[in-house]
Protein backbone atom coordinates (compact mmCIF):
# COMPACT_ATOMS: atom_id res chain seq x y z
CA UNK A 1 97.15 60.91 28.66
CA UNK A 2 93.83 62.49 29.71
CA UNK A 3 92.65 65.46 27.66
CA UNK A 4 90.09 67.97 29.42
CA UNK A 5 87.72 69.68 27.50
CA UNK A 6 85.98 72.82 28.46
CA UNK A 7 82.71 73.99 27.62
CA UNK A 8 82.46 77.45 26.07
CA UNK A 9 79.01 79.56 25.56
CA UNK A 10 80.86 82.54 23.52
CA UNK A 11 83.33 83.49 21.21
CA UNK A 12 84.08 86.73 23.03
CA UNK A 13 82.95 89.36 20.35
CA UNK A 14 84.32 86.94 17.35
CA UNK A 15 82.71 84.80 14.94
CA UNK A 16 83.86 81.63 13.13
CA UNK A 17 83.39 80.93 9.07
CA UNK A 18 83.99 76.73 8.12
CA UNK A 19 83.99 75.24 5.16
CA UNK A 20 85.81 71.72 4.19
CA UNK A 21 88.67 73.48 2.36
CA UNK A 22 89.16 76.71 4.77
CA UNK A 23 88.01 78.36 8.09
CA UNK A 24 88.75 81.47 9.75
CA UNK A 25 88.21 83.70 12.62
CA UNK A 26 87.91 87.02 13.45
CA UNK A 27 86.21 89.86 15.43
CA UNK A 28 82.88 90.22 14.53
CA UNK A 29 82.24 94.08 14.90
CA UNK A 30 85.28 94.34 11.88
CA UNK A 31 83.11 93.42 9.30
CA UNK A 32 79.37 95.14 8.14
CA UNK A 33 76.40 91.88 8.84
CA UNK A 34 78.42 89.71 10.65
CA UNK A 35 77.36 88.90 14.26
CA UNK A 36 79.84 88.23 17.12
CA UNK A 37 78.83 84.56 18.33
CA UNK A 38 78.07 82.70 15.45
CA UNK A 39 79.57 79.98 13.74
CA UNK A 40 79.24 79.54 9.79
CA UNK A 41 79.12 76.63 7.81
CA UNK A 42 78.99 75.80 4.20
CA UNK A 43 78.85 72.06 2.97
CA UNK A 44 77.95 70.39 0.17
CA UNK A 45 74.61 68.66 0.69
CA UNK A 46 74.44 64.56 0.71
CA UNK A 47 72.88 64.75 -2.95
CA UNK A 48 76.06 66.31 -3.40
CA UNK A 49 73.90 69.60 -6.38
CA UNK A 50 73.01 71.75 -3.30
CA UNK A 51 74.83 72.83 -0.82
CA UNK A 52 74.03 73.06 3.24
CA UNK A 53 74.27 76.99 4.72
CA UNK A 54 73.88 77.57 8.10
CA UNK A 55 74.67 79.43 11.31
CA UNK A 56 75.30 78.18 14.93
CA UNK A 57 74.31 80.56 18.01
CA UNK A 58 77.00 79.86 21.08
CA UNK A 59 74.55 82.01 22.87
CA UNK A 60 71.52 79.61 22.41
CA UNK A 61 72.53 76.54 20.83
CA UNK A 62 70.54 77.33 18.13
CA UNK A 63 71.08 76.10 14.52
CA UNK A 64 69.08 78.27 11.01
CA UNK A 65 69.70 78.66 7.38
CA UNK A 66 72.45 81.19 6.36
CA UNK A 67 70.47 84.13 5.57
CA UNK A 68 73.51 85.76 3.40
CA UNK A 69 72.64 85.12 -0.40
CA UNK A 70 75.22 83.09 -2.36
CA UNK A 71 74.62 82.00 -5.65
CA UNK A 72 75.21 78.66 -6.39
CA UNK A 73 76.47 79.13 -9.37
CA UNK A 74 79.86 80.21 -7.27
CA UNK A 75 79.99 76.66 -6.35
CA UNK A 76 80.74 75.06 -9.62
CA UNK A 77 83.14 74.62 -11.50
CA UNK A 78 83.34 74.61 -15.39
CA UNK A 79 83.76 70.23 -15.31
CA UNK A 80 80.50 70.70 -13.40
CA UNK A 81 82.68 69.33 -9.90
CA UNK A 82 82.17 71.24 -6.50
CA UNK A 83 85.22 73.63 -6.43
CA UNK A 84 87.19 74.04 -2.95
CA UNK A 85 84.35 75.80 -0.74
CA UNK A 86 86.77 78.67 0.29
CA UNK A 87 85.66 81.77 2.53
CA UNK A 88 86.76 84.86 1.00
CA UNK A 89 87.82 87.56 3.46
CA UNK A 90 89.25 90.86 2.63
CA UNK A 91 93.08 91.88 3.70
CA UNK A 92 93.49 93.50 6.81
């Protein structure tokens, strides 16, 4: 079986949240501070007390911080263990 792959520059006006327990898509002009292009990402760090927050450009290939604050604190659970990094998104 031979499985082509296409390479893609844009999203098409949508943007892409991933985290290791949830993802989702969605158009980008729905939402206030969210750009259309982008790919976000939220992992736990390899010393495993921070956690990694960043944002991929499909336009430029360009990787930066996240520049949305999040505390940390919303990370934790009470057993001091990650919890489930989950995007929240409102109901349509």
């Amino acid at each position: 079986m031979t499985i082509a792959c296409t390479e893609i520059n844009s999203l098409d006006g949508d943007c892409i949240f991933i985290s290791p327990c949830s993802s989702n898509s969605f158009r980008a002009c729905l939402y206030d501070g969210v750009e259309d292009d982008l790919i976000y990402f939220i992992y736990p760090a390899k010393n495993a007390s921070t956690f990694d927050k960043f944002v991929y450009s499909m336009r430029n290939g360009t990787m930066v911080p996240f520049a949305g604050e999040i505390a940390e604190d919303n990370f934790w659970a009470p057993n001091g263990r990650v919890r489930n990094l989950t995007w929240l998104f409102p109901s349509e």
